[in-house]
Protein backbone atom coordinates (compact mmCIF):
# COMPACT_ATOMS: atom_id res chain seq x y z
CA UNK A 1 -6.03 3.94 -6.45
CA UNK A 2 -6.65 1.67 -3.46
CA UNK A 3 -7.83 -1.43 -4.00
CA UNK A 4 -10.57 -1.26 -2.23
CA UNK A 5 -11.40 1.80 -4.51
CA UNK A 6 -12.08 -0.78 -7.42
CA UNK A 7 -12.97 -3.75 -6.46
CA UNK A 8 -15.50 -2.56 -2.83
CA UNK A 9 -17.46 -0.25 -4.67
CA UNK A 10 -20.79 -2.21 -3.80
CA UNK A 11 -20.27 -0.54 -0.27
CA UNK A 12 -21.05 3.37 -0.93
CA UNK A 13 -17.65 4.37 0.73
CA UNK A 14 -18.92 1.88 3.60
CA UNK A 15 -16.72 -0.08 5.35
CA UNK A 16 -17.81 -3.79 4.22
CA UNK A 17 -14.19 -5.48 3.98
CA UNK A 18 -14.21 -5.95 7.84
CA UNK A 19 -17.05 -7.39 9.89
CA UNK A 20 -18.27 -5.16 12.78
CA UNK A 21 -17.56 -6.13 15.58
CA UNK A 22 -20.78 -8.04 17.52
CA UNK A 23 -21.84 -5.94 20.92
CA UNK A 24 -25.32 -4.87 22.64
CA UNK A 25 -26.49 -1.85 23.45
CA UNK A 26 -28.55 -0.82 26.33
CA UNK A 27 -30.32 2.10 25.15
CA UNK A 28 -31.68 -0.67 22.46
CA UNK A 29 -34.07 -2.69 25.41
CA UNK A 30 -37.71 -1.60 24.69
CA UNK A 31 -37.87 -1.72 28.43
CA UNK A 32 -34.83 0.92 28.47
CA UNK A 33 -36.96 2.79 26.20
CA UNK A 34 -40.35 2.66 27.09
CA UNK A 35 -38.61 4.37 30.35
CA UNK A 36 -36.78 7.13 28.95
CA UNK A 37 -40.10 8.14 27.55
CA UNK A 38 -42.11 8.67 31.14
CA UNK A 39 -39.45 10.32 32.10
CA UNK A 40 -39.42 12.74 29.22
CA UNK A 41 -43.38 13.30 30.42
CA UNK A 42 -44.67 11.12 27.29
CA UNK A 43 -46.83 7.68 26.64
CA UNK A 44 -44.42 4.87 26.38
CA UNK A 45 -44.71 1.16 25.85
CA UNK A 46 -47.52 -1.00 26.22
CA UNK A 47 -45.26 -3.90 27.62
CA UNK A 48 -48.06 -5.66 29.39
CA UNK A 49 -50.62 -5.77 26.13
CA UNK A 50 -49.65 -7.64 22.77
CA UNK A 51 -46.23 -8.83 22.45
CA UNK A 52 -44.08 -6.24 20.49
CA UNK A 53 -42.62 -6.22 17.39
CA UNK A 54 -38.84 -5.05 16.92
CA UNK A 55 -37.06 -3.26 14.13
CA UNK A 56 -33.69 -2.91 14.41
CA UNK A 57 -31.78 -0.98 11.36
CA UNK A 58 -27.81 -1.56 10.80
CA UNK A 59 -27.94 -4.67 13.03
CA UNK A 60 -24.92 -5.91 12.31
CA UNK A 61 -24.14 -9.44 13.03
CA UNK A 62 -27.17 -9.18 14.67
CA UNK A 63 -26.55 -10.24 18.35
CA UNK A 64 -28.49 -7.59 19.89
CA UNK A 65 -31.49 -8.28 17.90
CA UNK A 66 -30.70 -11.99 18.46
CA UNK A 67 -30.49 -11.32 22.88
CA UNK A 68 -33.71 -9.70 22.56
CA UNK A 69 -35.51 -12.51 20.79
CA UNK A 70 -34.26 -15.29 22.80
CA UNK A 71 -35.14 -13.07 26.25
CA UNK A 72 -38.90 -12.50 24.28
CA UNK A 73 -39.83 -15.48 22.35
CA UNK A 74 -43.26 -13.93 22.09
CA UNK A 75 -41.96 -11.32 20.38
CA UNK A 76 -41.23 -10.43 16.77
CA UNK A 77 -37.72 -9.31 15.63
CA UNK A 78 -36.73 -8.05 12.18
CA UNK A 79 -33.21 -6.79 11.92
CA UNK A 80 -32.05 -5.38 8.70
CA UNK A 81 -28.66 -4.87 7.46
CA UNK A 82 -27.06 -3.32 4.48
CA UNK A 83 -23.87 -5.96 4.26
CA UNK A 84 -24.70 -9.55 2.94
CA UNK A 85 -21.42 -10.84 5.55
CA UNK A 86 -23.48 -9.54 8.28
CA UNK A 87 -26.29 -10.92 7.33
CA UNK A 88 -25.54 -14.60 6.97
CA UNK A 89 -23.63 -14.86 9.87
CA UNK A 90 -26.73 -13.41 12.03
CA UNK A 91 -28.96 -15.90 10.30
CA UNK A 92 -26.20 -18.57 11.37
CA UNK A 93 -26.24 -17.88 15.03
CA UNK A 94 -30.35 -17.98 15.03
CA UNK A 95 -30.38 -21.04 13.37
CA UNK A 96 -28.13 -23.06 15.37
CA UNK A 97 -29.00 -21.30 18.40
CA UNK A 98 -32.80 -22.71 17.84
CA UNK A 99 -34.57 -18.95 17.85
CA UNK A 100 -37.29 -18.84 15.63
CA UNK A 101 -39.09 -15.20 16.36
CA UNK A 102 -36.62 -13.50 14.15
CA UNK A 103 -35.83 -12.83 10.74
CA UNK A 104 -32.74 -11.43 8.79
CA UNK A 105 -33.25 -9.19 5.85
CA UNK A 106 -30.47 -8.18 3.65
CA UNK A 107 -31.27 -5.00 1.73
CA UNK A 108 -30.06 -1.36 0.72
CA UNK A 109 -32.23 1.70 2.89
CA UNK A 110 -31.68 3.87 0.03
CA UNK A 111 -34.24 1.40 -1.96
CA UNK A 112 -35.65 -0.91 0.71
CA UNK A 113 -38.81 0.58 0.06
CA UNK A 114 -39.31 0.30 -3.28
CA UNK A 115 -37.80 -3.39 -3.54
CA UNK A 116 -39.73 -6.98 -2.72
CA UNK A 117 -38.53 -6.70 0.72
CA UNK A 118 -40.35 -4.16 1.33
CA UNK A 119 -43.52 -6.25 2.26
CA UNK A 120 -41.59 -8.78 4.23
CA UNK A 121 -41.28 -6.28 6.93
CA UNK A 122 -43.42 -6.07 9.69
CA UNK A 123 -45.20 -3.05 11.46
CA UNK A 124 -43.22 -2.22 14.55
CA UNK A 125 -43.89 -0.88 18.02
CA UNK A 126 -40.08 -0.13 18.69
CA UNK A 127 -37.14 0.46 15.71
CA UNK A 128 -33.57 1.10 16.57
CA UNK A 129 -30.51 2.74 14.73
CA UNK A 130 -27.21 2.34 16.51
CA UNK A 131 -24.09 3.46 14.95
CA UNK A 132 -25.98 4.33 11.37
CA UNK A 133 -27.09 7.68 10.75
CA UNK A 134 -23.80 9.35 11.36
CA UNK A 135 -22.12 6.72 8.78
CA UNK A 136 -24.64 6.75 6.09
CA UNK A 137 -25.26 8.91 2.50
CA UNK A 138 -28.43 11.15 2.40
CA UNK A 139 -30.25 8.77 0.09
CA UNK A 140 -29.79 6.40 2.75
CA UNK A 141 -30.83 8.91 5.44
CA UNK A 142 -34.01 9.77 3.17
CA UNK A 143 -34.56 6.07 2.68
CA UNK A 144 -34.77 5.21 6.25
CA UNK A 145 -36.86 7.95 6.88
CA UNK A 146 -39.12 6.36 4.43
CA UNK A 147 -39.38 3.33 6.18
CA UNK A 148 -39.79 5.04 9.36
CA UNK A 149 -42.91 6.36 8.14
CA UNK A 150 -44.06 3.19 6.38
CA UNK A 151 -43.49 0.87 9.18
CA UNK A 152 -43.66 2.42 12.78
CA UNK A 153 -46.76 1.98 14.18
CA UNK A 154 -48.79 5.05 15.37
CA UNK A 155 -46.90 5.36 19.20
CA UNK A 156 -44.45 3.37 18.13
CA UNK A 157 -40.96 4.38 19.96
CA UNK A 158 -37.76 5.18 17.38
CA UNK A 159 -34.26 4.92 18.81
CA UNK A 160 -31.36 6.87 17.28
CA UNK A 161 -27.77 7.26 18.45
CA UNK A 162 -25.41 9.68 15.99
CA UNK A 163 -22.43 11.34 16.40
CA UNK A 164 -23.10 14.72 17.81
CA UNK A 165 -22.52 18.39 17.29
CA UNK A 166 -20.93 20.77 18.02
CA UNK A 167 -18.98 18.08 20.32
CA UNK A 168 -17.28 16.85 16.84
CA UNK A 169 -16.27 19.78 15.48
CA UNK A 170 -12.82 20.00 16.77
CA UNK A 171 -11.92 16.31 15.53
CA UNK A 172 -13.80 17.10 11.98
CA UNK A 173 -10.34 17.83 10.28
CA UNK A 174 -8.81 14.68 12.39
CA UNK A 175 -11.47 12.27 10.64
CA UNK A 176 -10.55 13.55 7.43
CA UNK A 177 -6.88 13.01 8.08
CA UNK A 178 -7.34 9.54 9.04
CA UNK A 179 -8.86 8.20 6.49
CA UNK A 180 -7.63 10.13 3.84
CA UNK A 181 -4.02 8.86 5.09
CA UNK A 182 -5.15 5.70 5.32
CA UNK A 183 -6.41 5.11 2.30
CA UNK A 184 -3.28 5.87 0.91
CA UNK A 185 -1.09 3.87 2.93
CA UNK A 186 -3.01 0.38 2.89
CA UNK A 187 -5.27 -1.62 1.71
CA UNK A 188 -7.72 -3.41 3.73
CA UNK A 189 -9.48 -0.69 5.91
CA UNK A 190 -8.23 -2.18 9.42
CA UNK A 191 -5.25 -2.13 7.97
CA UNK A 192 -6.19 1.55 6.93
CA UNK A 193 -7.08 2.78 10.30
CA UNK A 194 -3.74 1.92 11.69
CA UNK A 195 -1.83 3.52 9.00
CA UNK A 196 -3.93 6.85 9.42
CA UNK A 197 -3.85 6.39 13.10
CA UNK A 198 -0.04 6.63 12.78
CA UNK A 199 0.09 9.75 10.95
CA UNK A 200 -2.73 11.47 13.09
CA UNK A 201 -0.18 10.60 16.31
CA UNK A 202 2.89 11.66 13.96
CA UNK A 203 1.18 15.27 13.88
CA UNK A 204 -0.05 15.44 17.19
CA UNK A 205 3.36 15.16 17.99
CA UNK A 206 4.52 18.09 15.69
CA UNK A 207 1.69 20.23 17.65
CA UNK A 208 -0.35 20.39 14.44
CA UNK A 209 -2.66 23.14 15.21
CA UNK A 210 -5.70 21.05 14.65
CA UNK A 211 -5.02 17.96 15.94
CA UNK A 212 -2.61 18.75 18.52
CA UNK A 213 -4.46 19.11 22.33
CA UNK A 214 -7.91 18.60 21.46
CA UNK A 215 -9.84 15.95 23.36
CA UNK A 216 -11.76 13.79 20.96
CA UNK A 217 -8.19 13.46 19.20
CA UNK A 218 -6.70 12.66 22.78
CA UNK A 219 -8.99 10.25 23.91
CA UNK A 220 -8.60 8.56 20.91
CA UNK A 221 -4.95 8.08 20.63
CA UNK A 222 -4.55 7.62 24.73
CA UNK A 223 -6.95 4.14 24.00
CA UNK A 224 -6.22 3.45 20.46
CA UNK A 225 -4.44 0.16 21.88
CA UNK A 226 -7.72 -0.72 23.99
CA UNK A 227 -9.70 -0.48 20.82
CA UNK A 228 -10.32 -3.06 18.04
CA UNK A 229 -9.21 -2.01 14.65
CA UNK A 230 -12.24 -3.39 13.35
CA UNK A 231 -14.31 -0.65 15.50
CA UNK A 232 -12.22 1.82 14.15
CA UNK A 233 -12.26 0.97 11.04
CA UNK A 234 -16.01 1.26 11.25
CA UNK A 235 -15.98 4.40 13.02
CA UNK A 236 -13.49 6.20 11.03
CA UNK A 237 -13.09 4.78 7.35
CA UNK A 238 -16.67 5.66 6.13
CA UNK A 239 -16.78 8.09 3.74
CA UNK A 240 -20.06 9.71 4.28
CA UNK A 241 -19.50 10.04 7.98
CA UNK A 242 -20.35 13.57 8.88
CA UNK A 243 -21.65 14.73 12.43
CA UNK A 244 -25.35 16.35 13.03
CA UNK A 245 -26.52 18.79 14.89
CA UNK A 246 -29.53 17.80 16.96
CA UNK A 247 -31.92 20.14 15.60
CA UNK A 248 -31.66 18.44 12.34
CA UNK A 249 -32.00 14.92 12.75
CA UNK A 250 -35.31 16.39 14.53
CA UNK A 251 -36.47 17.97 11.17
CA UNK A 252 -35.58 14.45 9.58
CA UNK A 253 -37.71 12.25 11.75
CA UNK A 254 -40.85 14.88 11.26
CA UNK A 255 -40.99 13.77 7.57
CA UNK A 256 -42.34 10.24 9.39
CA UNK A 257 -44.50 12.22 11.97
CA UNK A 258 -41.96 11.49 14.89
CA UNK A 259 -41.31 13.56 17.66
CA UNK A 260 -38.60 13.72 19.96
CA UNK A 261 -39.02 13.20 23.74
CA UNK A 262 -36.10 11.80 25.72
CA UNK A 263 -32.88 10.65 25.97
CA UNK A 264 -32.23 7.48 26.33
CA UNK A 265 -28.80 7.95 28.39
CA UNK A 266 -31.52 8.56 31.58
CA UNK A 267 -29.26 10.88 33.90
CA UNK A 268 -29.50 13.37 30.28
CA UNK A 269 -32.99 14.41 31.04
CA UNK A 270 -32.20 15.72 34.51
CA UNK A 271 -30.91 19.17 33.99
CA UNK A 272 -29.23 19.25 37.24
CA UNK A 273 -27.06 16.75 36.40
CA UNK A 274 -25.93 18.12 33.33
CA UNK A 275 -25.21 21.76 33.67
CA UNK A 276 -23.98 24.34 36.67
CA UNK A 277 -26.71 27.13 37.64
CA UNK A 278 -25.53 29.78 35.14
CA UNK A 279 -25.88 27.72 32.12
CA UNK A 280 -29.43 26.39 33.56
CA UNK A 281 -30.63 30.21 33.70
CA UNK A 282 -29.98 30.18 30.42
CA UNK A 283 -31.80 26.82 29.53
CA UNK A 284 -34.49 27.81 31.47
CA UNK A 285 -35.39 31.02 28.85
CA UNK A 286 -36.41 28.27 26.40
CA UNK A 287 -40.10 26.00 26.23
CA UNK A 288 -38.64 24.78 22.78
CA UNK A 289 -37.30 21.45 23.79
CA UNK A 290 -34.88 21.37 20.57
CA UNK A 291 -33.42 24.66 21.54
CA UNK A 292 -33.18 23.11 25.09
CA UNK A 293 -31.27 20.29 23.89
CA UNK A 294 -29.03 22.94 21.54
CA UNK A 295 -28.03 24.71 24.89
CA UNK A 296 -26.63 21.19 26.53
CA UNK A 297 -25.10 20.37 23.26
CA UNK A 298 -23.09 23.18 23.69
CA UNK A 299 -22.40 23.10 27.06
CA UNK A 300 -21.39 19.28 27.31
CA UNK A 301 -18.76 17.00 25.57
CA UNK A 302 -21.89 14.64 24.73
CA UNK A 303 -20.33 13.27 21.09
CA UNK A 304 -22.97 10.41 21.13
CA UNK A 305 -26.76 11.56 21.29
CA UNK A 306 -28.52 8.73 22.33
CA UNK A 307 -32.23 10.17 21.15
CA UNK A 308 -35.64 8.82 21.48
CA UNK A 309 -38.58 9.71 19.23
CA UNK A 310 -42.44 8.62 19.40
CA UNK A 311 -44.61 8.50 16.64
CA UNK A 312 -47.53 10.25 17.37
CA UNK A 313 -46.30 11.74 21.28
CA UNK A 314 -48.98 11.82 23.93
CA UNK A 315 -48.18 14.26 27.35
CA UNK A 316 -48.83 12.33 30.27
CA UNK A 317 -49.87 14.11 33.16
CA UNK A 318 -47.55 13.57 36.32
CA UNK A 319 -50.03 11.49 38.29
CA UNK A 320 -50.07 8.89 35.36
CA UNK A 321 -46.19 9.16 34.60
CA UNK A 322 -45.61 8.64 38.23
CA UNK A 323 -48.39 5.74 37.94
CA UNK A 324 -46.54 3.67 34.92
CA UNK A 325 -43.04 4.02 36.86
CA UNK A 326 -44.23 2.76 39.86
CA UNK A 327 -45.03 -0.42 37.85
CA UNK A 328 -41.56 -0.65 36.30
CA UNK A 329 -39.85 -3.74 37.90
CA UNK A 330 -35.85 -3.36 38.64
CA UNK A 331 -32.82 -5.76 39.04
CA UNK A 332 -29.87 -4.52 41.26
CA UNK A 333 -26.54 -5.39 38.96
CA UNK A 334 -24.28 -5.06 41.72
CA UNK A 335 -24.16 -6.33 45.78
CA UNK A 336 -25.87 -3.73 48.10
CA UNK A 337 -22.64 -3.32 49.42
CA UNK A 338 -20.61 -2.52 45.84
CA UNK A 339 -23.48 0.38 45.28
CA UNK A 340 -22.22 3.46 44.15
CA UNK A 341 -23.15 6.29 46.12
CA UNK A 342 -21.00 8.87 44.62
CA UNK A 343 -20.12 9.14 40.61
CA UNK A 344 -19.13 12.38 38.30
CA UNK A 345 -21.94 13.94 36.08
CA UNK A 346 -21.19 16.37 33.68
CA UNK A 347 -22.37 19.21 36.15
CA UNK A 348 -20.04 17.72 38.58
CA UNK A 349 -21.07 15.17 41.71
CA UNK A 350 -23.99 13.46 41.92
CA UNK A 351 -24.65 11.88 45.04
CA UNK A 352 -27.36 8.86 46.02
CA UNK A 353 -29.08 9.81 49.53
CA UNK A 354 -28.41 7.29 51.78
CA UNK A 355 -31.78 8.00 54.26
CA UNK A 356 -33.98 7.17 50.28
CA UNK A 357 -31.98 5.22 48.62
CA UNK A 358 -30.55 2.69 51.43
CA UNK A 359 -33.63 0.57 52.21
CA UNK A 360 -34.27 0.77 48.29
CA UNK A 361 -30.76 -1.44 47.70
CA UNK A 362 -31.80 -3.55 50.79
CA UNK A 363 -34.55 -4.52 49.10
CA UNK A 364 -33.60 -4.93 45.79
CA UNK A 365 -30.20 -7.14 47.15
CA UNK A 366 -32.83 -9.57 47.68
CA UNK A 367 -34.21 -9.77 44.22
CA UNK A 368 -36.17 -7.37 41.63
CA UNK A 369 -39.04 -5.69 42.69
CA UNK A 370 -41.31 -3.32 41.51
CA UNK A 371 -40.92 0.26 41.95
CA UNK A 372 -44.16 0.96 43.50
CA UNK A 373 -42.85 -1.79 46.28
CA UNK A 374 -39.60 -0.25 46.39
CA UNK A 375 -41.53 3.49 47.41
CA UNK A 376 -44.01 1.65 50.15
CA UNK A 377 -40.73 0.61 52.05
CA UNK A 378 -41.04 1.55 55.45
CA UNK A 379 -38.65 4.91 56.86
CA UNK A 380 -38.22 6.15 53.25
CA UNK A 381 -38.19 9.92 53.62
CA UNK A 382 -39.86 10.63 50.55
CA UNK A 383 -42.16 8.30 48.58
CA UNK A 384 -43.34 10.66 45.75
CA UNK A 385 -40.52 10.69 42.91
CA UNK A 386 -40.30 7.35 41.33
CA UNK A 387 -38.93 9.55 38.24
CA UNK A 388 -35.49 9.91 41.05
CA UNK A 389 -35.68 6.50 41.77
CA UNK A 390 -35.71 4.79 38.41
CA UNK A 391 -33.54 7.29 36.46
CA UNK A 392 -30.61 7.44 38.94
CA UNK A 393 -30.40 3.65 39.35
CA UNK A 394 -30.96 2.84 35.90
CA UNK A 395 -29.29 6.06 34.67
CA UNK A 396 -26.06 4.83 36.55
CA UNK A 397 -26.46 1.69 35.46
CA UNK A 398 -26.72 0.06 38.52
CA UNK A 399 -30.08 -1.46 38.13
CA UNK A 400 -31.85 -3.43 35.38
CA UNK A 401 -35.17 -2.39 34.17
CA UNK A 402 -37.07 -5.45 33.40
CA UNK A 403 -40.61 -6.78 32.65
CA UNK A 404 -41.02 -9.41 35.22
CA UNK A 405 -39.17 -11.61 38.07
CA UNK A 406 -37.07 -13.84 36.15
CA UNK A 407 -36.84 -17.07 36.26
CA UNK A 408 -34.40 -20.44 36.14
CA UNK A 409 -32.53 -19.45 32.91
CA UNK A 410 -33.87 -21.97 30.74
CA UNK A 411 -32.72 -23.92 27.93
CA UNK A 412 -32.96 -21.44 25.37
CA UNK A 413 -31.09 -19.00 27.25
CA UNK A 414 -27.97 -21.29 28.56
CA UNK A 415 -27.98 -22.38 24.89
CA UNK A 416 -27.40 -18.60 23.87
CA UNK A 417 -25.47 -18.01 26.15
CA UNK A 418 -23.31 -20.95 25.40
CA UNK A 419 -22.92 -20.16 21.66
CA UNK A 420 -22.25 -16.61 21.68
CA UNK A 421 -19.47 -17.30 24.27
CA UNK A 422 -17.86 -19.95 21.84
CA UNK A 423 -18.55 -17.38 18.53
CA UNK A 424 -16.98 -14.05 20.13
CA UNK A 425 -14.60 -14.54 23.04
CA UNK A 426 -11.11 -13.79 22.26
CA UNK A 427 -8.33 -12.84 24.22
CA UNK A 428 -8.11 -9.25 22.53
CA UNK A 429 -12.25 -8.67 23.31
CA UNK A 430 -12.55 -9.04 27.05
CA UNK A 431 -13.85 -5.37 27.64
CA UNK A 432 -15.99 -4.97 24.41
CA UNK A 433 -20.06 -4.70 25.82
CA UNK A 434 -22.02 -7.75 25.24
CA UNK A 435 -25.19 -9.06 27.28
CA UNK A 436 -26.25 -12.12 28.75
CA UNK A 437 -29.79 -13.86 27.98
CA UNK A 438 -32.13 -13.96 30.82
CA UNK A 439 -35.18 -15.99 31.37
CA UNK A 440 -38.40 -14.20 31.96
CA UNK A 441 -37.39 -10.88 32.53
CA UNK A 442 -37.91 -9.41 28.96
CA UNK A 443 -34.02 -7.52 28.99
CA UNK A 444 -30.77 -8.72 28.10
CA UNK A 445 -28.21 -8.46 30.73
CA UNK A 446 -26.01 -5.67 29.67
CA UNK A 447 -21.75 -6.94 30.43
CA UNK A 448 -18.27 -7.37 29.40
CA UNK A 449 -17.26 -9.88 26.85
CA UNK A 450 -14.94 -11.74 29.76
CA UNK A 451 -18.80 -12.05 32.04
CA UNK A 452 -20.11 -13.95 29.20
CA UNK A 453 -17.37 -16.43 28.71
CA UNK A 454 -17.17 -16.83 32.56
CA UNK A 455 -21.23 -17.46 32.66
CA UNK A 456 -21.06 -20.02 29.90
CA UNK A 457 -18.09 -22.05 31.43
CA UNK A 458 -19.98 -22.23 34.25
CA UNK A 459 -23.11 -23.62 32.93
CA UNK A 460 -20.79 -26.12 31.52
CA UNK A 461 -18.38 -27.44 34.67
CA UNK A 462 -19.43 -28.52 38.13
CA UNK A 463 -17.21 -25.75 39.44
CA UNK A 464 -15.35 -22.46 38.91
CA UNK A 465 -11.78 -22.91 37.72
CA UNK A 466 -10.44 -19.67 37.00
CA UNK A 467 -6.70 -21.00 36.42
CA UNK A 468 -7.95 -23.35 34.15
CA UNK A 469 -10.10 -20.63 31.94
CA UNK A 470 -7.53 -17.84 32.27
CA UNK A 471 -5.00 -20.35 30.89
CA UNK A 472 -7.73 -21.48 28.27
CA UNK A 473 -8.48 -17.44 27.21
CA UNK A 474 -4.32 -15.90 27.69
CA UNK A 475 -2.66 -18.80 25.85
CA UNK A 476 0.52 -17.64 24.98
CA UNK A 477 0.74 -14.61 27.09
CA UNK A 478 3.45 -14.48 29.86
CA UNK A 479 2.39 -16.16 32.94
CA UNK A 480 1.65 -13.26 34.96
CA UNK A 481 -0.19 -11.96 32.57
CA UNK A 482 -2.75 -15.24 32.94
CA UNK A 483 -2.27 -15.35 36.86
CA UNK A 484 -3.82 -11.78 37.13
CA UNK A 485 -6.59 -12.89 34.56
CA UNK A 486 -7.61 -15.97 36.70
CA UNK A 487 -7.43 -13.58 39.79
CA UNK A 488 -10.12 -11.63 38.26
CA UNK A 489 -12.07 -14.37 36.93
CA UNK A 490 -11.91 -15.61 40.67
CA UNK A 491 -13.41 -12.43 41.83
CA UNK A 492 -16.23 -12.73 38.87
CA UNK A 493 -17.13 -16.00 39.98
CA UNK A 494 -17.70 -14.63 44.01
CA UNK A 495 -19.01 -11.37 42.84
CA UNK A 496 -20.98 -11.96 39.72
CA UNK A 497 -22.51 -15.09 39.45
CA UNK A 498 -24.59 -14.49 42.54
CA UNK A 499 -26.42 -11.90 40.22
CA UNK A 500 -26.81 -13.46 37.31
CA UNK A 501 -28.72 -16.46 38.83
CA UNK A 502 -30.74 -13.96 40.36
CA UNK A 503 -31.03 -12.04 37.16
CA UNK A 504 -32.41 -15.61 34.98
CA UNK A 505 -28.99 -15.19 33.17
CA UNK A 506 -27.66 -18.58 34.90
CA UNK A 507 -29.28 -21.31 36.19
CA UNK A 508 -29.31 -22.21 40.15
CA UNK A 509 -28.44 -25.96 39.39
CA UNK A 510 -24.80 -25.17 39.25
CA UNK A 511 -22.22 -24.38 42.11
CA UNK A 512 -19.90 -21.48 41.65
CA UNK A 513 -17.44 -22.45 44.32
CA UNK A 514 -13.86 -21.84 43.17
């Protein structure tokens, strides 16, 4: 029996030897959100009323919930998290990082609601699950469902990301492999993934018939060595991981009276995009939005739903939709010049029209504005789809949705900023998705694990010195290895910091000169 068998049992068949592995996620910003819902047609957010209160469920070490508290200090967070590891170190980073509008609650969701914690948690305009449904028991399922009902306010927005089918199906019998393998090969469950990643490469090899030339399986073992074992552990090692079909995490979130209305991956809820005229002829038969949603499952390779519920979902008409976008403010995250005007959608190419959306990156090089600006632009050839605007910027993720201008990142955030860079970076984590604080714009800025370090060192030196940090983050690699990383931390500096001090995410005291 593996050890872990007799002496982990607290976890369920969850992976608790192993941390996960700290990240953000931009489908989590109630800004992202509130979004995703006018474009599905439905009420979203009121941003501009009360300040909100957060839930997020399986946060982890908590640095999500943590980016949005320190970019809201009016705002209450709660994140809760099954794992007692996670927990204290999230509670670490808060306290040292000075934010006081959150609170970290250790607890189990098959029994949160019947335990003393139960009353420490807040009502909530927004909750979020990232990476949990997919990983977790049914009592656990029923259990958040529970507090779905018990503590999402009436309009309230509920996030939910799981791994999808019928996209899963053909790497069902690869999951199983894995960790089956694994478990009897090692011991700790990193250690675990490795040894079952071995075999499941072994076999592919052979031309096992169900493992051999299928893509999930592919994918995986073509960037197995650009992956964390601690991710994979996570991802793969849990026994009650099983894949769901949409239609019935719908019937699960009706027990707490929500309804589904978007996605929150924006360029999903333009059918264009997603599927080629005969499979839209098809789509088109249907008014039920869940059998909608069944036909693109089965069309596209979409493995992660990204899925957005409302409790209690109000139509909007198009006039007020249009309204409420046109007051949505956005950030550009690139130069005008580094815009992408061309980029592969699942129905093929999607292309940004120059004559629309030229003067709109123009403008927005200059600093966020609001959409309704953005539309009044002079020589725009259309001005009456602010649904095309936001959702193919945002959808692309070329532009930030955010509350407000920003401001001079402030103390708070460059203290953030600071810490997380000191707590995280490693040389092995440069790609893994983090965010930046920012000061007054109400959204984390979404980026790679190498932007952070790069916007902390320069809060912290006079000037750039990309030799000097690529050394300080490759030590002991080979030489070229660290002359190629200072190369591109030279190019970060030129490229990047420009638009984080216009973003609030870096303050305009400091010179970025190489």
């Amino acid at each position: 029996m593996p050890l872990t068998a007799s002496i982990g049992r607290w976890g369920g068949g969850y992976v608790t030897d192993v941390p996960y592995l700290p990240g953000y996620y931009r489908h989590q910003s109630p800004v992202h959100l509130n979004i995703a819902c006018l474009l599905g047609g439905f009420c979203g957010l009121d941003l501009a009323g009360t300040p909100l209160s957060c839930l997020e469920l399986g946060c982890g070490r908590g640095f999500g919930a943590l980016a949005l508290a320190v970019c809201n200090p009016c705002w209450r967070v709660t994140g809760i998290d099954f794992n007692p590891a996670h927990i204290a170190a999230a509670r670490a980073f808060a306290a040292e990082a000075g934010i006081t509008n959150i609170r970290f609650i250790e607890a189990d969701f098959a029994t949160l609601m019947d335990d003393r914690h139960a009353c420490e948690i807040p009502e909530a305009d927004v909750a979020t699950l990232h990476g949990l449904w997919s990983w977790v028991a049914d009592p656990v399922r029923r259990g958040i469902v529970r507090l779905l009902a018990a503590k999402v306010r009436p309009g309230g927005v509920v996030q939910i990301s799981y791994n999808a089918l019928p996209a899963w199906q053909s790497a069902l019998g690869m999951q199983r492999l894995l960790r089956e393998a694994g478990e009897r090969l090692a011991v700790r469950s990193d250690r675990q993934v490795e040894a079952g990643l071995e075999v499941v490469h072994a076999l592919a090899e052979a031309k096992a018939q169900h493992v051999a030339g299928l893509p999930f399986v592919d994918s995986l073992l073509q960037h197995v060595g650009h992956s964390q074992t601690a991710y994979l552990a996570h991802e793969y090692m849990t026994e009650a991981w099983r894949p769901c079909f949409h239609a019935d995490v719908v019937a699960a979130m009706s027990e707490a009276k929500l309804d589904w209305v978007a996605s929150a991956n924006l360029l999903e809820n333009f059918s264009s995009l997603m599927l080629g005229d005969e499979a839209r002829k098809v789509l088109v038969r249907f008014d039920d939005p869940v059998m909608r949603e069944l036909v693109k499952d089965v069309c596209l390779p979409r493995g992660l739903r990204q899925d957005v519920f409302v409790r209690g979902a109000r139509r909007m008409r198009p006039a007020e939709r249009d309204d409420a976008l046109g007051k949505v403010m956005l950030g550009l995250l690139c130069s005008e010049a580094q815009l992408a005007w061309e980029f592969e959608v699942p129905s093929g190419h999607a292309a940004l029209e120059r004559r629309f959306f030229g003067p709109i990156a123009v403008s927005l090089d200059q600093g966020p504005r609001y959409v309704g600006d953005l539309l009044a632009l002079p020589d725009l050839p259309r001005r009456d789809n602010p649904g095309e605007l936001v959702g193919m910027l945002v959808g692309s993720e070329q532009a930030l949705p955010m509350l407000a201008a920003p401001g001079d990142a402030d103390p708070r955030v460059i203290r953030f900023n600071r810490l997380a860079a000191k707590r995280f970076v490693h040389q092995e984590n440069l790609n893994t998705g983090m965010a930046l604080a920012t000061s007054g714009t109400g959204a984390p800025l979404p980026c790679p694990m190498l932007d952070l370090f790069v916007a902390a060192r320069l809060e912290e030196e006079q000037t750039a010195d990309p030799a000097s940090w690529a050394a300080m983050l490759g030590a002991g690699r080979p030489e070229d290895q660290q002359e190629r990383l200072g190369a591109f931390i030279e190019r970060l500096v030129v490229e990047r910091a420009p638009i984080w001090r216009r973003l609030g995410a870096l303050s305009t005291r400091r010179s970025s000169a190489p």
